[in-house]
Every structure is written in structure tokens, then in C-alpha cells.
Protein backbone atom coordinates (compact mmCIF):
# COMPACT_ATOMS: atom_id res chain seq x y z
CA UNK A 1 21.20 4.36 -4.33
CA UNK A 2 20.37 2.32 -1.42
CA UNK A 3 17.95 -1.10 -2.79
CA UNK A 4 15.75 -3.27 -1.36
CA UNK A 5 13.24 -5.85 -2.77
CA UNK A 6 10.36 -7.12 -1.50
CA UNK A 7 9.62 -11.05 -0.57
CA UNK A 8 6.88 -13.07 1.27
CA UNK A 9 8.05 -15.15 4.08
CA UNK A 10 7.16 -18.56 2.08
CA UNK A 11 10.22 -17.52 -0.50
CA UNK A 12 12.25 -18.10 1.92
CA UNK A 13 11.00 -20.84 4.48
CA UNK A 14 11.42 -24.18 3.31
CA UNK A 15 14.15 -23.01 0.56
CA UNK A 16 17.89 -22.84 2.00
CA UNK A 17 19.08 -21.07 -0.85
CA UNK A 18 16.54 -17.90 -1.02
CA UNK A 19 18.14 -15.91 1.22
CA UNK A 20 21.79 -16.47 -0.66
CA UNK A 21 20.00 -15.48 -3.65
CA UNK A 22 18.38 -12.42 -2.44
CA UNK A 23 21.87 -11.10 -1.13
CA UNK A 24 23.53 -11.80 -4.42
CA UNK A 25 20.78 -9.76 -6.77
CA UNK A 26 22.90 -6.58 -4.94
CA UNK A 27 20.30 -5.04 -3.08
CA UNK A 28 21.42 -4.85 0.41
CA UNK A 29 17.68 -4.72 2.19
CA UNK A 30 14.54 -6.66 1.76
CA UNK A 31 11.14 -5.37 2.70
CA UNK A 32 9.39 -8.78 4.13
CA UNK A 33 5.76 -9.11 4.02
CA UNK A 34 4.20 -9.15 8.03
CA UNK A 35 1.05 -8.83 7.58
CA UNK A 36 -0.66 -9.25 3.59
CA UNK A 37 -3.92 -9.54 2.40
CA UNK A 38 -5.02 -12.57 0.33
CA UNK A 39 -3.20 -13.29 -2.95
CA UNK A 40 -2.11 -16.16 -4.56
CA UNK A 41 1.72 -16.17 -6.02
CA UNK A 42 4.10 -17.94 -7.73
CA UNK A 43 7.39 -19.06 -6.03
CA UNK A 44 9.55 -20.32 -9.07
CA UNK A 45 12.26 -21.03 -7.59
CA UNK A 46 10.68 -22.94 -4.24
CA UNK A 47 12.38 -27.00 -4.06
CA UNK A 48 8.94 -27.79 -2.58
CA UNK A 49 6.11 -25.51 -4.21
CA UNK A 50 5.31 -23.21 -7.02
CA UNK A 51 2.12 -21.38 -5.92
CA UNK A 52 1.09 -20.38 -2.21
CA UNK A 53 -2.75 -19.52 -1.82
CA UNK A 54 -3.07 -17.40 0.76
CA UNK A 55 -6.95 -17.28 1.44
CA UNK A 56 -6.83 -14.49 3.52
CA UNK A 57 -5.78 -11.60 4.96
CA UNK A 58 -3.76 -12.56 7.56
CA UNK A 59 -0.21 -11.98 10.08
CA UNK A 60 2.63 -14.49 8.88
CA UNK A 61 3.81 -14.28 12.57
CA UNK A 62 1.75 -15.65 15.99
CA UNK A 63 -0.37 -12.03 16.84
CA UNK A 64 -0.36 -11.79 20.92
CA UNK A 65 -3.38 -12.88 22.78
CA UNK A 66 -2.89 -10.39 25.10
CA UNK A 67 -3.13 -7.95 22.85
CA UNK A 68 -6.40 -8.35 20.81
CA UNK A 69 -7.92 -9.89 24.15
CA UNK A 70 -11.31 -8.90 24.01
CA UNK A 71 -11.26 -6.28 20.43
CA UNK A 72 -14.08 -7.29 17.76
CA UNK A 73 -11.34 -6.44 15.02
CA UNK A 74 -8.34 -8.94 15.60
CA UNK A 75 -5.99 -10.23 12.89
CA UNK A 76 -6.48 -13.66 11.77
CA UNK A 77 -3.76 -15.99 11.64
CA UNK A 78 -2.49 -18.01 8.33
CA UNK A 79 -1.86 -21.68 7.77
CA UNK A 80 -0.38 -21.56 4.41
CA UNK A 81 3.39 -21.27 5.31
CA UNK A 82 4.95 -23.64 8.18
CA UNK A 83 6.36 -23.11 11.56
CA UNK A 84 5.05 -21.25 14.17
CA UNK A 85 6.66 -18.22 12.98
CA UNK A 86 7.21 -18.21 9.16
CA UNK A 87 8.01 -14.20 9.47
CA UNK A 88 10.75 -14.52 11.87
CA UNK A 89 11.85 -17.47 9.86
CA UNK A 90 12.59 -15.95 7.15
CA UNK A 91 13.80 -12.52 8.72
CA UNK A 92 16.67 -14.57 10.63
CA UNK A 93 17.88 -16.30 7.47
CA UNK A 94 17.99 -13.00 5.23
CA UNK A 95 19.83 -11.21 8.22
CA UNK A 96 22.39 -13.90 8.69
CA UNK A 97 22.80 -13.83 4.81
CA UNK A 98 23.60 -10.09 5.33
CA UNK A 99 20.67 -8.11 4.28
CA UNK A 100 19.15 -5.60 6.69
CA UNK A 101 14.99 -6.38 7.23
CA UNK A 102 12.08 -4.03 7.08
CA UNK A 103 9.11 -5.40 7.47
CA UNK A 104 5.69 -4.83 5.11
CA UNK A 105 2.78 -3.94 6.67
CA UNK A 106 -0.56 -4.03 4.57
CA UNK A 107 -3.37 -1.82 7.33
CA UNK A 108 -6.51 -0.96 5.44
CA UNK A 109 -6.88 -3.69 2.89
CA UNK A 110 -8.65 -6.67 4.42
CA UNK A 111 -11.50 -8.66 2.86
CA UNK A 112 -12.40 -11.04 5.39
CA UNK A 113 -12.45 -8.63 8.20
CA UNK A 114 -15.01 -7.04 6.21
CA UNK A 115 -17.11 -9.79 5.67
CA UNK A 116 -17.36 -10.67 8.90
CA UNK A 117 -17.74 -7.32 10.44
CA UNK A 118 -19.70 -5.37 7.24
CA UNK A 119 -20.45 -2.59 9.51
CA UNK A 120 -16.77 -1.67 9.69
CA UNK A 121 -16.55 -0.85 5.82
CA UNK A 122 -16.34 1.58 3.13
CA UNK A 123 -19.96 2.03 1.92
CA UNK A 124 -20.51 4.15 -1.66
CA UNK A 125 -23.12 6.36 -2.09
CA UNK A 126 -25.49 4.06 -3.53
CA UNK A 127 -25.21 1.89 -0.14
CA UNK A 128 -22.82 -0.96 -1.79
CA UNK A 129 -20.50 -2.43 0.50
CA UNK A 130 -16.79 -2.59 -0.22
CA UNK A 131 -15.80 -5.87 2.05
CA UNK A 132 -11.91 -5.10 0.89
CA UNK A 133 -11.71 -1.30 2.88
CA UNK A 134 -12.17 -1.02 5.89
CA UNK A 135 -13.85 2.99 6.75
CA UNK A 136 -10.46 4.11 8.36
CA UNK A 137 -12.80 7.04 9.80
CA UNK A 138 -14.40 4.63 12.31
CA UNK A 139 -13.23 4.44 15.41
CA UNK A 140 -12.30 1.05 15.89
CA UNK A 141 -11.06 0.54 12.62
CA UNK A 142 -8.67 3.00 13.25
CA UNK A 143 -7.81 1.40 16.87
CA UNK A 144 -7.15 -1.82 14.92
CA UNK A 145 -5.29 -0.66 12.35
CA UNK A 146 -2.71 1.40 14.70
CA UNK A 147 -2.71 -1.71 17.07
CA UNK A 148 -2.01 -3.75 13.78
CA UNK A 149 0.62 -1.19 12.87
CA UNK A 150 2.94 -1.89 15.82
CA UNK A 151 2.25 -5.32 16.60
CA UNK A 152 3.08 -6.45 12.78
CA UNK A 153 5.88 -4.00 11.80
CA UNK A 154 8.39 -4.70 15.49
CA UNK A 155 9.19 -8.20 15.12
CA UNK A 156 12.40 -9.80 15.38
CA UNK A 157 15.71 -9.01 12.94
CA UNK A 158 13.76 -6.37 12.03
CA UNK A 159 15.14 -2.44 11.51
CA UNK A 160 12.55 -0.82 9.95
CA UNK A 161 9.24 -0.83 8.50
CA UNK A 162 7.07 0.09 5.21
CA UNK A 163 3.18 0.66 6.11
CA UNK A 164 0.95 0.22 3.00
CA UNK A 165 -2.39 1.09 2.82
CA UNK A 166 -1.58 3.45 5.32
CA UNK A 167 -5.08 5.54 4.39
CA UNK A 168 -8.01 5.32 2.59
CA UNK A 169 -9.11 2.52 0.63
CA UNK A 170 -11.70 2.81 -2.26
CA UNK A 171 -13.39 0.73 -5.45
CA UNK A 172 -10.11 -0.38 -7.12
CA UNK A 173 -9.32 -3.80 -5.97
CA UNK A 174 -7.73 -6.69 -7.59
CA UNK A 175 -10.75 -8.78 -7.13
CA UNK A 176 -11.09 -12.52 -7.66
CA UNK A 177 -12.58 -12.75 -10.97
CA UNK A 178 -13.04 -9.24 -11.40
CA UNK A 179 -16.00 -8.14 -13.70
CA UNK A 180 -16.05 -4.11 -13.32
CA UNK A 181 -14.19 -3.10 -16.13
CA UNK A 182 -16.96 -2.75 -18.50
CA UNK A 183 -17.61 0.95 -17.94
CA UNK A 184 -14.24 3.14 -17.86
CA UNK A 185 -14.19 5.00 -15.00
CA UNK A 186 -11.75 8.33 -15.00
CA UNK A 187 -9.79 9.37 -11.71
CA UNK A 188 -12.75 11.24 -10.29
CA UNK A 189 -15.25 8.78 -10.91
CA UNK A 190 -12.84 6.47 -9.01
CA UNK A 191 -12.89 8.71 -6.08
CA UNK A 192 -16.62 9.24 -6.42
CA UNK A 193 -17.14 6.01 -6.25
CA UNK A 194 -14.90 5.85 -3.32
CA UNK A 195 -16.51 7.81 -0.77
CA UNK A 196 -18.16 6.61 2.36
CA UNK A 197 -21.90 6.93 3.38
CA UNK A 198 -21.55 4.87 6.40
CA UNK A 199 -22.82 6.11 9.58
CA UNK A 200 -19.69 7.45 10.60
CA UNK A 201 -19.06 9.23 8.01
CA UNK A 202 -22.38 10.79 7.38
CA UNK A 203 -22.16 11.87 10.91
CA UNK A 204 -18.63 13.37 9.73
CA UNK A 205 -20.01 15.38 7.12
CA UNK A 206 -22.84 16.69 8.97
CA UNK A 207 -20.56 17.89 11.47
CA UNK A 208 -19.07 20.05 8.95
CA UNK A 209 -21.93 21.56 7.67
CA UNK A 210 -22.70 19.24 5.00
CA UNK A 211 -26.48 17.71 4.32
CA UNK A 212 -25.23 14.13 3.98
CA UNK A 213 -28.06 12.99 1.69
CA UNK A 214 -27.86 15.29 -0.31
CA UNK A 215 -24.09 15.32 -0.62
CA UNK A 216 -25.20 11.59 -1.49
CA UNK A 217 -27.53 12.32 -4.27
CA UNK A 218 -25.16 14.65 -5.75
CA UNK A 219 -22.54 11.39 -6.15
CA UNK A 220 -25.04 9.79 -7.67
CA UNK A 221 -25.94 12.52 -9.99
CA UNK A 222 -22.28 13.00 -11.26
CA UNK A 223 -22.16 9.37 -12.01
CA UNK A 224 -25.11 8.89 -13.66
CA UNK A 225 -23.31 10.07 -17.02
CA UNK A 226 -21.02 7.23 -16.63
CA UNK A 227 -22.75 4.54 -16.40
CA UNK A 228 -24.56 5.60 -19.95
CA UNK A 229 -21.49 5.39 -21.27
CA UNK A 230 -20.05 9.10 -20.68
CA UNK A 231 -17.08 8.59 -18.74
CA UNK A 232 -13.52 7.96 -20.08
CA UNK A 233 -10.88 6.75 -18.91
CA UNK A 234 -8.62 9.82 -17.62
CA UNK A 235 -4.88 10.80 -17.97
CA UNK A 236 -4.26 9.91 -14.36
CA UNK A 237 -3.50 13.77 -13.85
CA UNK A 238 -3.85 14.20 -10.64
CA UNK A 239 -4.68 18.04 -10.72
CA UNK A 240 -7.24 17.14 -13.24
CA UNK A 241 -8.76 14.51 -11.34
CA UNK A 242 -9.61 16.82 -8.33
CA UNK A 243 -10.86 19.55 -10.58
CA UNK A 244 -13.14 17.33 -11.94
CA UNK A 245 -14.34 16.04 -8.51
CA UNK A 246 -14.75 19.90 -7.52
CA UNK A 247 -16.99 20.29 -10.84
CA UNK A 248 -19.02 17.20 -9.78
CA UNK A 249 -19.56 18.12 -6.18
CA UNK A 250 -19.45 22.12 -6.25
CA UNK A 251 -16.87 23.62 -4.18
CA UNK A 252 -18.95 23.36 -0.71
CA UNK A 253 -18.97 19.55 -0.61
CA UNK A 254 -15.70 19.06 -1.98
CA UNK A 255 -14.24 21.13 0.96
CA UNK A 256 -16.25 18.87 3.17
CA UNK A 257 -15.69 15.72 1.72
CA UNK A 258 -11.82 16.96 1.68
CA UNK A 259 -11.86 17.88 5.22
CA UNK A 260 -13.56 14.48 6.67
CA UNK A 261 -11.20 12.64 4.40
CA UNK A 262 -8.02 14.13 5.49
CA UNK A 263 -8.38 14.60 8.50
CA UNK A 264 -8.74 10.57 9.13
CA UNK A 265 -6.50 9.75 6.94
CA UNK A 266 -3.73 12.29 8.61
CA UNK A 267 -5.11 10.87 11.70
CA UNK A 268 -4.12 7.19 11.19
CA UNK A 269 -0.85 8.12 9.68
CA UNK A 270 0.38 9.81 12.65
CA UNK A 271 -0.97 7.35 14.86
CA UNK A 272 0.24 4.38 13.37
CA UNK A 273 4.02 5.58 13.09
CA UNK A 274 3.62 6.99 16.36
CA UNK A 275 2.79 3.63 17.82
CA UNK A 276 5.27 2.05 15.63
CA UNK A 277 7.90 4.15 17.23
CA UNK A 278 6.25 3.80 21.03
CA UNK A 279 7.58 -0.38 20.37
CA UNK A 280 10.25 0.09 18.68
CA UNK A 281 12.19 3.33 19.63
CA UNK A 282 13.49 6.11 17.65
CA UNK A 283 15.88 4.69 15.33
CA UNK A 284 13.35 2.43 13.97
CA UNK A 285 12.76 3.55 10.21
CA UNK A 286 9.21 3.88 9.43
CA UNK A 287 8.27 4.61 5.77
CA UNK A 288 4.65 4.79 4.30
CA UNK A 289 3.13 3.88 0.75
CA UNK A 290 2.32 6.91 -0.48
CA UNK A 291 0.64 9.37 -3.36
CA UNK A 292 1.40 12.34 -3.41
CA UNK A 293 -2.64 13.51 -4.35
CA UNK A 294 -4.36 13.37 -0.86
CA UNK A 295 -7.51 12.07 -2.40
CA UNK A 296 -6.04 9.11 -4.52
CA UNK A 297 -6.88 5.65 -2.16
CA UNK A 298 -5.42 2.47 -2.53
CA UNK A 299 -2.26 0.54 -1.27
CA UNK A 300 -0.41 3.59 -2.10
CA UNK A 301 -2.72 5.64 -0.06
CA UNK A 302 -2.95 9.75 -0.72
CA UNK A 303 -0.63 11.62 1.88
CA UNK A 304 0.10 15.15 2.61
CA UNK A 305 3.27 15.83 0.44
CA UNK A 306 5.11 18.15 3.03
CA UNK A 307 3.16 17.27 5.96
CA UNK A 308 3.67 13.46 5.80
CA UNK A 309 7.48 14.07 7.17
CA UNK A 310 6.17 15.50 10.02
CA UNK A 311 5.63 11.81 11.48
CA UNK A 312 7.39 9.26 8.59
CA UNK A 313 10.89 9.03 8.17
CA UNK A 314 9.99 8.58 4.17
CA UNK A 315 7.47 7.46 1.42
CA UNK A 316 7.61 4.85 -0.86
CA UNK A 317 6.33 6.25 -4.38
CA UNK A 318 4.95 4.15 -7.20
CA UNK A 319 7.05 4.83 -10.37
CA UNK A 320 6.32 2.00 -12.48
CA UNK A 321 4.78 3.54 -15.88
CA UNK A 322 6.21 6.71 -18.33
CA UNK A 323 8.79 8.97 -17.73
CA UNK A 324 6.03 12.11 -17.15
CA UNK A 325 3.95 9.98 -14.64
CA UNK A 326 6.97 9.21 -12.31
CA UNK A 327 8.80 13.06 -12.35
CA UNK A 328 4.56 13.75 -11.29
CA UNK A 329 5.12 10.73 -8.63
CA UNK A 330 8.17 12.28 -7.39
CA UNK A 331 8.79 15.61 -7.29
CA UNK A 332 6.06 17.04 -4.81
CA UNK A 333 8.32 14.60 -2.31
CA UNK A 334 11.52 16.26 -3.22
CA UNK A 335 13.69 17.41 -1.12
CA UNK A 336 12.12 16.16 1.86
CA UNK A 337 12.73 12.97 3.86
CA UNK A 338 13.41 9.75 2.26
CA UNK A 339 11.86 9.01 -1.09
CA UNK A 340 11.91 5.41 -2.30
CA UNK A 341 10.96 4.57 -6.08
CA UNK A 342 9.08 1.64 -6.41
CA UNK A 343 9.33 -0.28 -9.93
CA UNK A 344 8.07 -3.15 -10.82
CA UNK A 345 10.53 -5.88 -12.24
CA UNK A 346 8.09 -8.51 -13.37
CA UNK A 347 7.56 -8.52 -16.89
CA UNK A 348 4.58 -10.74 -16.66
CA UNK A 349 3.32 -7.81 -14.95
CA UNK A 350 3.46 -4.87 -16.84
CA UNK A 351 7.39 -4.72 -15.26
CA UNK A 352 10.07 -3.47 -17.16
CA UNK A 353 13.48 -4.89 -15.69
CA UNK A 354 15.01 -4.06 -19.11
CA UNK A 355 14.72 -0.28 -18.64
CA UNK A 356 16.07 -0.51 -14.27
CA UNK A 357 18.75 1.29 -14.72
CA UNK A 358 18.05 4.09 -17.18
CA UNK A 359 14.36 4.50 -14.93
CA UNK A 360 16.41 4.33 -11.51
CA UNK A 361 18.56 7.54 -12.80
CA UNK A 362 15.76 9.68 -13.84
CA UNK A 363 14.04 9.05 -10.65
CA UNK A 364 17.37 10.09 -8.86
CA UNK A 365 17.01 13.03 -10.95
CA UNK A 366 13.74 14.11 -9.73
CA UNK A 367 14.53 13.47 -5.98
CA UNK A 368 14.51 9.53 -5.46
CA UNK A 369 17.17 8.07 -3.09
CA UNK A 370 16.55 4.88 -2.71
CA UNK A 371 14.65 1.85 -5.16
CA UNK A 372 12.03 -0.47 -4.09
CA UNK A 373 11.86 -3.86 -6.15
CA UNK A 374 8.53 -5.23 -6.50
CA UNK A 375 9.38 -8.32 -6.32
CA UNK A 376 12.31 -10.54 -6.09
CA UNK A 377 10.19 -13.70 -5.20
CA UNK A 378 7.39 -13.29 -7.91
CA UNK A 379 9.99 -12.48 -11.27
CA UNK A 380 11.72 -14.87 -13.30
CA UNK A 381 15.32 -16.14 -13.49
CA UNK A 382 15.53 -14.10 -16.70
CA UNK A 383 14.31 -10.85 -14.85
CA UNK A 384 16.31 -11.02 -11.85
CA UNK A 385 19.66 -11.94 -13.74
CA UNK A 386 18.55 -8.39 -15.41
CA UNK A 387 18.09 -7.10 -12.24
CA UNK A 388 21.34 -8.09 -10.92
CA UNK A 389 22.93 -6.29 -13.99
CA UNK A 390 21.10 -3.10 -13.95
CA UNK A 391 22.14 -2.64 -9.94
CA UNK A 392 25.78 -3.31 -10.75
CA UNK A 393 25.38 -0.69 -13.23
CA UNK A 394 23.81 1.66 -11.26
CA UNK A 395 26.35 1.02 -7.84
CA UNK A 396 29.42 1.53 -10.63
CA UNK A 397 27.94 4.61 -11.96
CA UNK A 398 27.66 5.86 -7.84
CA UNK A 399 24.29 6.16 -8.32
């Protein structure tokens, strides 16, 4: 199986030995970050730092003026990494070191373009702003977001791309001090608590026959036995999440809710790959973080399972956790396109490097082939020398 793992530009710039590492952990691509939302991470292994801050959402490359000349919705640039051009940095030095580039595209997930544009955001039914998620159904979110799309994921020594957040965006967010875990909330009171009310979409649902106040009061209703203390915390079925959304809503404003929601998120899917294409031409790989639920949100946004490879060359799947939860992951994918398993190597968190190998087979078995390594800069000498092992295992066994 093909494997790549992910980095930031700023493991790389500033560090002449990053990109000889990469090439020797055996994977022989790395997915490099483009344009990220704000985090801050560890670089163990940096000769000149250990964390990076990034404030912001931002592009790690200089974003045309020409191109966001005169748009509202414009990506901001960052000042945590040095050089004009800390993307391409990086990309050269990992290409000359013989590993093929993709980049990583975050779209939807950007707090400070909410906060300074709060009209262009998710809003829940009980009016609450989500700064984080931008309302992909609005029209010039979804012009920024395909403009985004091509601008971030063509740059130089770059083959390919991986668009995350590629969809709807919702409640869960690894906030800064986060303080909303004191009420377990199942899978469909996440997606309850992810639906818009802003004016778009009410004028979405209305359009579809659906009283969008009402459709709002009944959100609220279905919650209220949560916040008394009703709601668990859910298998993660997804089958069983939607069911229980269907309860909660009735059928009618499920199918509407469904029907707005799909048809924007299909929307920016195909447009952003099809603008990604328009700058790059056709052999240009352009894979999506995906679910395979349609109404799951996130930066593994809910796709289509057969319809997604009408546009995307692949998915990316999230397959960190049991054995039953990744053969779920997998196998509505299978059999179509590329499908890329995504584990987590990190111990510190929740990674299980230990386990690569035996994990990497079983996802092979239930239609993986390729791996995704989140992520080579963040994990620990320890992890990555497992890493290295589990690969050479895997390449000798001809997996």
C-alpha cells in the first residue's frame, strides 16, 4: 500500500534534516498543510523551536492579490513560519529528498473569518453563532471556499491534493479551552445542534416546503431532553444516528433538512475539485476528507458514498478507533475510486503506532489502498521508529 504522512510547512523550514527524515520513515508521499486553521503544535525534532502557535486560520504561501481583489471573504496570511513562501519551502526540499507532494487544504473550518464576518456562519437553532463554520450554503462562502480550493491546493512541487472540510461544519470543534462537555450529546444531538437557521438557510428550507420556525422549534424541542440530562452519549452508528434525527424531526423535515444539506454540500464538492482541476489539469489527484454518512460534519465532512467519485479521484477515511468502526468507515467506499485510511500514530493522542501494521491489513481487507499518517511532525522519536517498522513490514508482506 501506497503511504503518505502528513507535515506542516514549519517541520520542515528552518530544519535541514526533516525532509531526510520524512523519506526514510518509508512512506513515499507527504500530504503538506496549504492552508490550516489555528492550532498550536509541537515540533520535537525542530534545531530552532518546539511549539509553533499559529493564531489563525491562515495560507502558509503568499495568496494572489489579484485574486481576492475586491471579495469580503479573503484568506489571511500567517507570520508564524519564515520566508515569503514557507509552503513552497518546504514542498521543494521534500521533493528533492524524493517524496511526491500533495498538498492539505482545510475549506470550511475558519474561526477568524467568522468573527469578522458573523453573518457568514453556521447559526443553531437557538440563534448561537458558530464563529469556527462557515454556512457553506451561502453564496459567498461557497465562492470563497472554491476560490480557496484552487488557489491553496496548485502550488509549486505539488501533484496532488487532499481537501478537508470539504462540507459542512457543525458544533464539534476543538475549542481553546473547551467547556461543552458537561452534557453528553449522542450523534443526532450533534447534528441537531448542527443545523443552520441563518437567513440563507431558512430561505432554503422554505423553498422546500418547510415552515422554518417551526422546523426551528422542533430542534429545540428534541433537545430539550438533553440538556435535563436525557441524552447519552451514542455508539457512533451511523444508521442509528439518522434514525434518531428522523424520530426527532418527523420524516417531513428530515427530508427537507436532508435535501438543503446535500444539496450544498454536493454543490461545493463538485465545485471545488472542479476548480482544482480547471488550475491544475487532469492528472492532478484530488482526494477529499470524507464520511461516508452524508449528515456527519466536521473535517471529515459527510459525502455521497458512490456519488462522491463522480468528481474526486478518492476519499480519505478516518480509521483511527476499533476494528467494527473502521470496516463501517470503509466499506460503503469499496470498490470505488481511491480509498485512503487515515490512522493516527501519536500516542499522546489516542494513536496507536503499535497496532500500524495489523490495522493497515484489515483496512486493506475491507477496501483501503492506500494509508494516511496523521502525523509525522507531531509523534515522537519512539512512535515514528515504530512507524518505520510497521511500513517495512507491511511493503515485505506486499501489502
Amino acid at each position: 500500500m501506497r503511504a503518505a504522512a502528513f507535515l506542516y510547512p514549519w517541520d520542515v523550514v528552518g530544519d535541514p534534516d526533516a525532509a531526510r527524515r520524512a523519506a526514510g520513515l518509508g512512506v513515499d508521499r507527504v500530504t503538506l498543510a496549504a492552508a490550516y486553521h489555528s492550532t498550536r503544535a509541537l515540533t520535537p525534532r525542530h534545531p530552532k523551536h518546539r511549539i509553533v502557535t499559529a493564531r489563525h486560520s491562515a495560507v502558509l504561501y503568499p495568496p494572489s492579490p489579484e485574486r481576492w481583489a475586491g471579495r469580503a471573504l479573503r484568506p489571511y496570511a500567517q507570520d508564524w513560519v519564515t520566508g515569503p513562501d514557507p509552503y513552497t519551502e518546504a514542498a521543494r526540499a521534500l521533493t528533492e529528498a524524493g517524496l511526491e507532494v500533495h498538498s492539505w487544504v482545510v475549506l470550511a473550518h475558519n474561526s477568524r473569518l467568522g468573527a469578522e464576518h458573523p453573518e457568514s456562519v453556521v447559526r443553531n437553532a437557538y440563534g448561537d453563532a458558530y464563529p469556527w463554520a462557515p454556512c457553506i450554503a451561502r453564496p459567498e462562502v461557497h465562492e470563497y471556499l472554491v476560490t480557496l480550493a484552487a488557489e491553496a491546493a496548485v502550488r509549486p512541487y505539488t501533484r496532488g491534493t487532499e481537501l478537508e472540510s470539504c462540507g459542512w461544519y457543525g458544533l464539534a470543534h476543538l475549542h481553546a479551552h473547551d467547556k461543552i462537555g458537561g452534557v453528553s450529546l449522542s450523534g443526532a444531538a450533534q447534528y441537531l445542534m448542527s443545523l443552520c437557521f441563518c437567513t440563507e438557510c431558512r430561505a432554503g428550507y422554505t423553498g422546500l416546503g418547510a415552515d422554518p420556525e417551526e422546523l426551528r422549534r422542533t430542534v429545540v424541542r428534541a433537545l430539550a431532553p438533553v440538556w435535563a440530562g436525557g441524552g447519552t452519549e451514542g455508539a457512533g452508528d451511523r444508521a442509528g444516528e439518522w434514525a434518531e434525527v428522523v424520530e426527532a424531526l418527523g420524516e417531513e423535515y428530515a427530508g427537507a433538512v436532508t435535501a438543503w444539506r446535500d444539496r450544498g454540500a454536493k454543490e461545493l464538492q463538485r465545485d471545488a475539485v472542479a476548480a482544482v482541476r480547471a488550475a491544475a489539469g487532469p492528472d492532478f489527484r484530488v482526494m477529499l476528507h470524507a464520511d461516508p454518512a452524508p449528515h456527519r460534519c466536521g473535517a471529515n465532512a459527510g459525502v455521497d458514498p458512490e456519488g462522491v467519485f463522480d468528481h474526486a479521484d478518492g476519499v480519505v477515511v478516518p480509521c483511527t478507533g476499533s476494528a467494527t468502526e473502521r470496516a463501517a468507515a470503509l466499506a460503503p467506499f469499496k470498490g470505488r475510486g481511491v480509498r485512503a485510511a487515515n490512522f493516527t500514530v501519536v500516542r499522546g493522542m489516542g494513536g496507536s503506532p503499535d497496532t500500524l501494521a495489523a490495522d493497515a491489513a484489515h483496512a486493506a481487507a475491507h477496501g483501503a489502498d492506500e494509508l494516511r499518517l496523521y502525523h509525522a511532525g507531531l509523534a515522537s522519536d519512539v512512535d515514528l521508529e515504530v512507524v518505520r517498522t510497521a511500513l517495512t513490514e507491511l511493503s515485505g508482506s506486499g501489502a
